[in-house]
N, C-alpha and C. Protein backbone atom coordinates (compact mmCIF):
# COMPACT_ATOMS: atom_id res chain seq x y z
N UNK A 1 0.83 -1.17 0.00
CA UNK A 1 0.00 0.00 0.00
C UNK A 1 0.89 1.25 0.00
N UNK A 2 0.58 2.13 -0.63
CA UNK A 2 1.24 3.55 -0.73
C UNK A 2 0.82 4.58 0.32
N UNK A 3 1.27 4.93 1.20
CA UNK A 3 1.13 6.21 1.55
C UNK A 3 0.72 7.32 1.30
N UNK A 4 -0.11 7.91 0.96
CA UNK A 4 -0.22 9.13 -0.13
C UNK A 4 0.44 10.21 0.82
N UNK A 5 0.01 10.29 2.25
CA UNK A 5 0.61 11.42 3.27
C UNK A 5 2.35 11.50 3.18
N UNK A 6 3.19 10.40 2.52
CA UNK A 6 4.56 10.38 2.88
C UNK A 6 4.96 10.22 1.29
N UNK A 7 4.63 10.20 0.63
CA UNK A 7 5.21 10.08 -0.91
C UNK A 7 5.68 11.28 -1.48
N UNK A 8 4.95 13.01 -1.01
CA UNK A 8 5.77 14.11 -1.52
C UNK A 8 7.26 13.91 -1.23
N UNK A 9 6.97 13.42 0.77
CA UNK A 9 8.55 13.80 0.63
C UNK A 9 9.43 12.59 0.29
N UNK A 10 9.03 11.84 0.20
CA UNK A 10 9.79 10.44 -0.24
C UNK A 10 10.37 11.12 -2.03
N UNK A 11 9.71 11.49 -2.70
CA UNK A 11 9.78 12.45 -3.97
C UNK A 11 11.12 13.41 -3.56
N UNK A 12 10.65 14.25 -2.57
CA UNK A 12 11.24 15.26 -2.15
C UNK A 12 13.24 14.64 -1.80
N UNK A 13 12.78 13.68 -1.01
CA UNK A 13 14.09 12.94 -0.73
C UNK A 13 14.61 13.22 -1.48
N UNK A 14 14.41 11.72 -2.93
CA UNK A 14 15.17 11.10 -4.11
C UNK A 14 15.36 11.97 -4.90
N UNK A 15 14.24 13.37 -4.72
CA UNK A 15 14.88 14.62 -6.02
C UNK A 15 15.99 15.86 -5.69
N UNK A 16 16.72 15.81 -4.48
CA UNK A 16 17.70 16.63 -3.74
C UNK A 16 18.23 15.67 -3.92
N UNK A 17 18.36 13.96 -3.45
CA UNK A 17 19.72 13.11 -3.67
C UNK A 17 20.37 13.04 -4.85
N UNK A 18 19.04 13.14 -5.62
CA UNK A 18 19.43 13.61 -7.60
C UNK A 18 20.34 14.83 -8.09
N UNK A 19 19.80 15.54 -7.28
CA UNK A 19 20.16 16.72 -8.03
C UNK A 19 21.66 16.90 -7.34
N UNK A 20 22.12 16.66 -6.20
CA UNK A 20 23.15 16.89 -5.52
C UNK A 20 24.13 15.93 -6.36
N UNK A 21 23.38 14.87 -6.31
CA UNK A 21 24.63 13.95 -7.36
C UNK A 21 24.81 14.37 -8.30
N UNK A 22 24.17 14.92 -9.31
CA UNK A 22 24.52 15.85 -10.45
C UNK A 22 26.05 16.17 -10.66
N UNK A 23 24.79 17.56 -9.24
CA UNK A 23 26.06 19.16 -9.45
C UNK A 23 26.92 18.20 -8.90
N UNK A 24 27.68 17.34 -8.36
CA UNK A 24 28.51 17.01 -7.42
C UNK A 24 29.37 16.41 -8.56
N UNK A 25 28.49 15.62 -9.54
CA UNK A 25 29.42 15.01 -10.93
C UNK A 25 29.86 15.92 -11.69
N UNK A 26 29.31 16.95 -11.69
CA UNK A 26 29.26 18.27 -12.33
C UNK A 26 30.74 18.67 -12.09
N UNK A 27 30.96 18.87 -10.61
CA UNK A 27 31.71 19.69 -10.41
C UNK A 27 33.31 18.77 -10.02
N UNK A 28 32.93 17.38 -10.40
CA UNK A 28 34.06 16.18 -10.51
C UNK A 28 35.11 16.86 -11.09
N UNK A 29 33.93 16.67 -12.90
CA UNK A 29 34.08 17.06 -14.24
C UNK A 29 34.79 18.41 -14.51
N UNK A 30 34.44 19.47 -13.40
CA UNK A 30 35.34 20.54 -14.07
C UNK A 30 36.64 20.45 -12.98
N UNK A 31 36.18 20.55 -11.19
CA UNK A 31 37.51 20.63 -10.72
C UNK A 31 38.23 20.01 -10.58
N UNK A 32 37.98 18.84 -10.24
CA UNK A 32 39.10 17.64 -10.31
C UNK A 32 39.76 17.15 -11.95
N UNK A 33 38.18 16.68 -12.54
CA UNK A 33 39.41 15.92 -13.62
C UNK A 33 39.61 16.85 -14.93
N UNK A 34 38.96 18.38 -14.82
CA UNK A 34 38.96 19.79 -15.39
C UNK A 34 38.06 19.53 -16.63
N UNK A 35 37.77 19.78 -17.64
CA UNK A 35 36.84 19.73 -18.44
C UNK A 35 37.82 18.98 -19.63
N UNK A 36 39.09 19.61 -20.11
CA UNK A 36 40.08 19.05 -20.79
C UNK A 36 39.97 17.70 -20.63
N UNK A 37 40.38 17.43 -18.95
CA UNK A 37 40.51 15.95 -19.22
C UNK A 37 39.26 15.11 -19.09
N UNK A 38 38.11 15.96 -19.00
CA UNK A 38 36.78 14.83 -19.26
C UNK A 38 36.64 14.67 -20.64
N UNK A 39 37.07 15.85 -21.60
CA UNK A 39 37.06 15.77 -22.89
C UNK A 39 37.89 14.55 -23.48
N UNK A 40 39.47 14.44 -23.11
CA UNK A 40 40.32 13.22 -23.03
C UNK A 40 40.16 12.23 -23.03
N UNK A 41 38.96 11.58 -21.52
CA UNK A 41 38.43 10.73 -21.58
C UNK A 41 37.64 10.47 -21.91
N UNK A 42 36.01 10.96 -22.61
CA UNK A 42 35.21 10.26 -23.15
C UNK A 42 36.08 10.31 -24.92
N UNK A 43 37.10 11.00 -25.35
CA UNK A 43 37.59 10.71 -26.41
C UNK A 43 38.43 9.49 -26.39
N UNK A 44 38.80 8.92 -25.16
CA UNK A 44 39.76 7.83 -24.70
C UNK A 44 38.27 6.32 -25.21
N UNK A 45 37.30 7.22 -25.06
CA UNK A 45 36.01 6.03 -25.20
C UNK A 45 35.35 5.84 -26.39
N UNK A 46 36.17 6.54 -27.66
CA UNK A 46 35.61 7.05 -28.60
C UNK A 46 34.51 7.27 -28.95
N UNK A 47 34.30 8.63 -28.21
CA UNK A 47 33.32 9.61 -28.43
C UNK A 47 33.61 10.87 -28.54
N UNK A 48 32.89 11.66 -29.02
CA UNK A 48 33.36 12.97 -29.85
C UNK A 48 33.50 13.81 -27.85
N UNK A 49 34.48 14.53 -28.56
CA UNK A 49 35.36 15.10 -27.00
C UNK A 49 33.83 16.01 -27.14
N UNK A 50 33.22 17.15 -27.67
CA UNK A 50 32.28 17.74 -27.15
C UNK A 50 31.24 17.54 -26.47
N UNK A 51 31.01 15.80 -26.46
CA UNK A 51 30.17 15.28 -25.85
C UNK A 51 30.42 15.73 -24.17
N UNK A 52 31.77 15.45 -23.85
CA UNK A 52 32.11 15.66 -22.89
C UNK A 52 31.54 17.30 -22.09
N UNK A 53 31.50 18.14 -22.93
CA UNK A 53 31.08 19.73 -22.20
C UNK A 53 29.40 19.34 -22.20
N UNK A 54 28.72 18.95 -22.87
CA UNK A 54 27.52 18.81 -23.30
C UNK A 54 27.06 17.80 -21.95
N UNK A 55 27.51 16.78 -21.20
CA UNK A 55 27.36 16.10 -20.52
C UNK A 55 27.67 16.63 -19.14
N UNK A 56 28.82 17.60 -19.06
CA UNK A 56 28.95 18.50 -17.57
C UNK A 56 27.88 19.89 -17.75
N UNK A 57 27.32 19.96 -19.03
CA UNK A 57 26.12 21.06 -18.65
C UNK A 57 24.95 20.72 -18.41
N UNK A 58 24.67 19.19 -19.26
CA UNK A 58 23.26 18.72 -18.66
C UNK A 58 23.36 18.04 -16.67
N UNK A 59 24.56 17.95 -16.77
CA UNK A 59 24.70 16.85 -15.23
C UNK A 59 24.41 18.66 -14.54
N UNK A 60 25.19 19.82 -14.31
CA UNK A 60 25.12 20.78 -13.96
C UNK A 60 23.69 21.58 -13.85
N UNK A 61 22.89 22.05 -15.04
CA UNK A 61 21.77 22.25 -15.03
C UNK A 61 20.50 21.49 -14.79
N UNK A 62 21.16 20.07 -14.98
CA UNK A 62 19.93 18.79 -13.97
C UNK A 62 19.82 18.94 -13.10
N UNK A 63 21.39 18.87 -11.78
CA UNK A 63 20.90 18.88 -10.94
C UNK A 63 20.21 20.06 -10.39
N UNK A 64 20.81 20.83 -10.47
CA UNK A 64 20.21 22.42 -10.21
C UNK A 64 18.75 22.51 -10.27
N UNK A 65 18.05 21.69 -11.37
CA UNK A 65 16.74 21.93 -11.78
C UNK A 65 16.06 20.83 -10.76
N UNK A 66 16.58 20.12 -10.80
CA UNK A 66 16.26 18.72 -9.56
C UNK A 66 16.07 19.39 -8.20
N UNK A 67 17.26 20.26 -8.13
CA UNK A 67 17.52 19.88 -6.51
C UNK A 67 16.04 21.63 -6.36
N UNK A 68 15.72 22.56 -7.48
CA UNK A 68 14.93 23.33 -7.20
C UNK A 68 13.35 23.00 -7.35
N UNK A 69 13.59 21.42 -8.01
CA UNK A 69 11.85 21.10 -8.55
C UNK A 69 11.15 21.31 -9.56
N UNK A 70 12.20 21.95 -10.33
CA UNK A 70 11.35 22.70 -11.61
C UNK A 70 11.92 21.64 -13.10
N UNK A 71 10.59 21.08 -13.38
CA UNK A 71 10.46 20.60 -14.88
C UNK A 71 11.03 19.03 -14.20
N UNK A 72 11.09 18.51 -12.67
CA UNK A 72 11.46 17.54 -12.45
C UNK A 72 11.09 16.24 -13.06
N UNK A 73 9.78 16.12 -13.77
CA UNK A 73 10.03 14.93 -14.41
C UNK A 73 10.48 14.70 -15.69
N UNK A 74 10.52 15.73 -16.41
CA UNK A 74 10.97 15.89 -17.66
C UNK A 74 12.87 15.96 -17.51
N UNK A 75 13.15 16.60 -16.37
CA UNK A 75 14.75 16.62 -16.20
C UNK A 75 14.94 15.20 -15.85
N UNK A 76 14.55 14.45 -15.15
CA UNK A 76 14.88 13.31 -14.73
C UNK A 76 14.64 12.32 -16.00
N UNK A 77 14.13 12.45 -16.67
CA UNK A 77 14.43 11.53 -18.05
C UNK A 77 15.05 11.85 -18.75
N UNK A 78 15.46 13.31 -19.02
CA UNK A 78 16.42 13.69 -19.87
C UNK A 78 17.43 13.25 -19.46
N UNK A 79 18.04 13.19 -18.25
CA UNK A 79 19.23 12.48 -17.79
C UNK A 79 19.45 11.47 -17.31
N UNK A 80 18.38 10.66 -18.13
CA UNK A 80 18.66 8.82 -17.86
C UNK A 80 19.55 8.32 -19.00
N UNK A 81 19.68 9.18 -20.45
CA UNK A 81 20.80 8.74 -21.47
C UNK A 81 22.21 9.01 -21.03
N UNK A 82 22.63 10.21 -19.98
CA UNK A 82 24.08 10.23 -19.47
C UNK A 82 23.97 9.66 -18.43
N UNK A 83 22.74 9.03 -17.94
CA UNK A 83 23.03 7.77 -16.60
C UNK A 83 23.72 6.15 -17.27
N UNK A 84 22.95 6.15 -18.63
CA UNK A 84 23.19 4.81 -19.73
C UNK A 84 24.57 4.93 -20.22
N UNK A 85 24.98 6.10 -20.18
CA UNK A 85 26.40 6.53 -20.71
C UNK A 85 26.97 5.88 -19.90
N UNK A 86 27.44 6.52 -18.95
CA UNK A 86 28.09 6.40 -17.70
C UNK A 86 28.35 4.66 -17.58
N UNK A 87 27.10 4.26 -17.69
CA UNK A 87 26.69 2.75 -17.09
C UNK A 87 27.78 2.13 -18.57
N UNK A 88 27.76 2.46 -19.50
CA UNK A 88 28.10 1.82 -20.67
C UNK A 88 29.70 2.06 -20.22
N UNK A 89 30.63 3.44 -20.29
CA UNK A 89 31.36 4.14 -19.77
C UNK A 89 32.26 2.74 -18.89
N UNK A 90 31.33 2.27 -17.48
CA UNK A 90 31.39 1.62 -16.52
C UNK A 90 31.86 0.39 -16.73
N UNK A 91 31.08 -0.17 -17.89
CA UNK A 91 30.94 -1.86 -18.02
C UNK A 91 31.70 -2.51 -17.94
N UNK A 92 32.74 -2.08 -18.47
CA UNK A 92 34.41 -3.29 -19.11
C UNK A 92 34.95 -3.56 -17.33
N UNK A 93 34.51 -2.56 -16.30
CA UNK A 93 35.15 -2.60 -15.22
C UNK A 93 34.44 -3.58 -14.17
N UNK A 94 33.80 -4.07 -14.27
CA UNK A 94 33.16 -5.00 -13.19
C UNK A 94 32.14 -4.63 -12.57
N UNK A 95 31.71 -5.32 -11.46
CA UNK A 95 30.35 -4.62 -10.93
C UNK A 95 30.43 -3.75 -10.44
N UNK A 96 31.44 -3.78 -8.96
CA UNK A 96 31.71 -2.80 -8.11
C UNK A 96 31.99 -1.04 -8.46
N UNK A 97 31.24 -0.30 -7.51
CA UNK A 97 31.94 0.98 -8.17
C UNK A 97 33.31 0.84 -7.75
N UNK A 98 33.49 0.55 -6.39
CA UNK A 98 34.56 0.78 -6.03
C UNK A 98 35.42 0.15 -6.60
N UNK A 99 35.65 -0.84 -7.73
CA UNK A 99 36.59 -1.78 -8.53
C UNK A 99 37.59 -0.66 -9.51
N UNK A 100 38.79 -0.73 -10.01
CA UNK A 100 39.53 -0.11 -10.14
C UNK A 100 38.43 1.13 -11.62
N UNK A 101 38.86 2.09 -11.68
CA UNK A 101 37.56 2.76 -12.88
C UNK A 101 36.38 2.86 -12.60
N UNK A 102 36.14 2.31 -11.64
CA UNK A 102 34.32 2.32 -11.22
C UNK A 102 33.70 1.59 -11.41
N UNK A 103 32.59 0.44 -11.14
CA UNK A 103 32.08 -0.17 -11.32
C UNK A 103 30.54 0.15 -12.23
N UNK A 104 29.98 -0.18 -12.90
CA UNK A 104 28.52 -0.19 -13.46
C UNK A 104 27.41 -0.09 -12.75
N UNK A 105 27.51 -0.98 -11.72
CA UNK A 105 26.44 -0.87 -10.54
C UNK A 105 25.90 0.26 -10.18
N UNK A 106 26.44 1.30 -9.77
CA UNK A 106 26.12 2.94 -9.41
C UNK A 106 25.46 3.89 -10.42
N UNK A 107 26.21 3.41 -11.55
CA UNK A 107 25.08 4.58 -12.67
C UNK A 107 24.11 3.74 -12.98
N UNK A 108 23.79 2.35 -12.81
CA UNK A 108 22.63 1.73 -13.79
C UNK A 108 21.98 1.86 -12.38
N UNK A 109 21.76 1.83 -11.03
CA UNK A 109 21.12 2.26 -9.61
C UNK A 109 20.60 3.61 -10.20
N UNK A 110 21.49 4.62 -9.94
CA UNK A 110 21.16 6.07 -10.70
C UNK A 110 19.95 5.98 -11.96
N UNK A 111 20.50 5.10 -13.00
CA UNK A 111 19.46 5.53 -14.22
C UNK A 111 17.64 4.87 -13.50
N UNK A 112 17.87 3.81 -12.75
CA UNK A 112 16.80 3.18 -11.87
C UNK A 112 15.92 4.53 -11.30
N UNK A 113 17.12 5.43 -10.34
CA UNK A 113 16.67 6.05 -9.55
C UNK A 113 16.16 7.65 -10.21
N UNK A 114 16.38 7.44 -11.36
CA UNK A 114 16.38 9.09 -12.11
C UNK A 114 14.72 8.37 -12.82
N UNK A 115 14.48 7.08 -13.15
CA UNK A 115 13.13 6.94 -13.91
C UNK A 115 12.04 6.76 -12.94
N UNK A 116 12.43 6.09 -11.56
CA UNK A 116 11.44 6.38 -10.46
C UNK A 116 11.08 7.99 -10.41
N UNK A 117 11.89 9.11 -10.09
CA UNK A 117 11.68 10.32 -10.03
C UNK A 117 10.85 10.63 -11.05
N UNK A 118 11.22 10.67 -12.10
CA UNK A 118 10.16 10.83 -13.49
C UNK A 118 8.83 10.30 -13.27
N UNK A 119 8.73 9.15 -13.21
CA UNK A 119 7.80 8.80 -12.78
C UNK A 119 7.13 9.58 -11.17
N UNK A 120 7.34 9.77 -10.48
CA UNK A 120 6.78 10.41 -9.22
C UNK A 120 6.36 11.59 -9.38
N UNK A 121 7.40 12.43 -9.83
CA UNK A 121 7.08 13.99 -9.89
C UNK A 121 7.95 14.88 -9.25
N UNK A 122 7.38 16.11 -8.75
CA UNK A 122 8.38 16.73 -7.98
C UNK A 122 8.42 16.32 -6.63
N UNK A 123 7.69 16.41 -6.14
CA UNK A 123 7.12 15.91 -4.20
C UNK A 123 7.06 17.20 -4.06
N UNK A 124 7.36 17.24 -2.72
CA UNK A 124 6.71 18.74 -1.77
C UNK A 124 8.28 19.71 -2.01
N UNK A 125 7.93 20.73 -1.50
CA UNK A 125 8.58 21.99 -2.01
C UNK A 125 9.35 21.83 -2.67
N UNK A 126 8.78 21.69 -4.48
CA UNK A 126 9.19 22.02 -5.42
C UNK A 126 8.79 23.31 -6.25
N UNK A 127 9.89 24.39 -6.88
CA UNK A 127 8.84 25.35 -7.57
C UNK A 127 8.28 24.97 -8.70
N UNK A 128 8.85 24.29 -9.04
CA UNK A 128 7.64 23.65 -10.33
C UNK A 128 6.59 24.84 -11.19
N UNK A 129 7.66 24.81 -12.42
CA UNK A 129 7.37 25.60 -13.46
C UNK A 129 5.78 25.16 -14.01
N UNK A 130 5.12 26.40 -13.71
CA UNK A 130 3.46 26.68 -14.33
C UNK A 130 3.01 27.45 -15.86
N UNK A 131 2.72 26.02 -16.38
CA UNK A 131 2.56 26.38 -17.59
C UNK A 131 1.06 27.43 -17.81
N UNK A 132 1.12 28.34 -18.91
CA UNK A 132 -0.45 28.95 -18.76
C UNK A 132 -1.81 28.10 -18.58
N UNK A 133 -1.59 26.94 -19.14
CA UNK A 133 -2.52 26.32 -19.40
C UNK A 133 -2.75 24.79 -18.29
N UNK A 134 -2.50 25.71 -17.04
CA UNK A 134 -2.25 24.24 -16.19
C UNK A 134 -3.36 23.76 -15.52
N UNK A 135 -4.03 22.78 -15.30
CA UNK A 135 -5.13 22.44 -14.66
C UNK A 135 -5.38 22.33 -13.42
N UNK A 136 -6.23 22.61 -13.38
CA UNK A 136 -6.91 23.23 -11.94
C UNK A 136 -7.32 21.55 -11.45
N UNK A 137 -7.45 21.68 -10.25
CA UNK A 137 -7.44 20.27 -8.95
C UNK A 137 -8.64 19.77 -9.47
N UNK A 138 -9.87 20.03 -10.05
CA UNK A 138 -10.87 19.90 -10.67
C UNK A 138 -10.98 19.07 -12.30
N UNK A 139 -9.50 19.36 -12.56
CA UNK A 139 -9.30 19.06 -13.88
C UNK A 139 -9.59 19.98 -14.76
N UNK A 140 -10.30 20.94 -14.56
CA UNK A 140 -10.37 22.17 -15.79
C UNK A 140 -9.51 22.55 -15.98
N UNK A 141 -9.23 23.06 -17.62
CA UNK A 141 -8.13 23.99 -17.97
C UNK A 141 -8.17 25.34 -17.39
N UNK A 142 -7.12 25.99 -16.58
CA UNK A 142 -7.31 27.70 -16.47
C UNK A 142 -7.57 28.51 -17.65
């Protein structure tokens, strides 16, 4: 049985743990391994090095949008293909993250945990972008 009283913030949880992991990959990508060398390495994976900036702006502006609530289910699927990356990225290395390179296990958990969110929504205090045409609790269009 579901809860309906505890599911915003159960939402609320998994969409700040999201979004923090993001910016947090986000900010791997520029300070630690600098943007150069994320470029390096997904070219080390043969893939086009721009992929690499394109992947620290969606991980960057995901989480951001995650961790504020806005467009959360639509962000959370948009960034289940650099969760599949990652996981692909991962594979040759074993299960473990912690195995030398990282393991697979952690981003294919992640892509799990980014399509639950999609699926859920925002939960409770999200600002959650209002389209003109948004429906009223009634179901009417405004």
């Amino acid at each position: 049985m579901i809860d309906s009283r505890t599911v915003p913030y159960a939402a609320l949880l998994l969409r700040l743990s999201l979004g923090v992991m993001f910016i947090a990959h986000a900010l791997l990508k520029l300070v630690v391994f600098t943007l150069p060398g994320t470029v390096g390495f997904f070219q080390s994976l043969g893939l086009p090095g721009v992929l690499a900036y394109v992947t620290f702006a969606a991980e960057l502006v995901g989480g951001v949008l995650l961790v504020l609530g806005v467009w959360t289910r639509v962000v959370a699927a948009a960034l289940i293909p650099i969760l599949l990356g990652a996981t692909w990225a991962h594979a040759g290395n074993g299960w473990l993250f912690s195995a030398a390179n990282g393991g697979w296990e952690y981003p294919l958990f992640l892509t799990a945990a980014a399509a639950v969110q999609a699926l859920l929504g925002d939960g409770a205090l999200a600002l959650r972008w209002r389209a003109a045409t948004q429906l009223h609790p009634t179901g009417s269009v405004a």
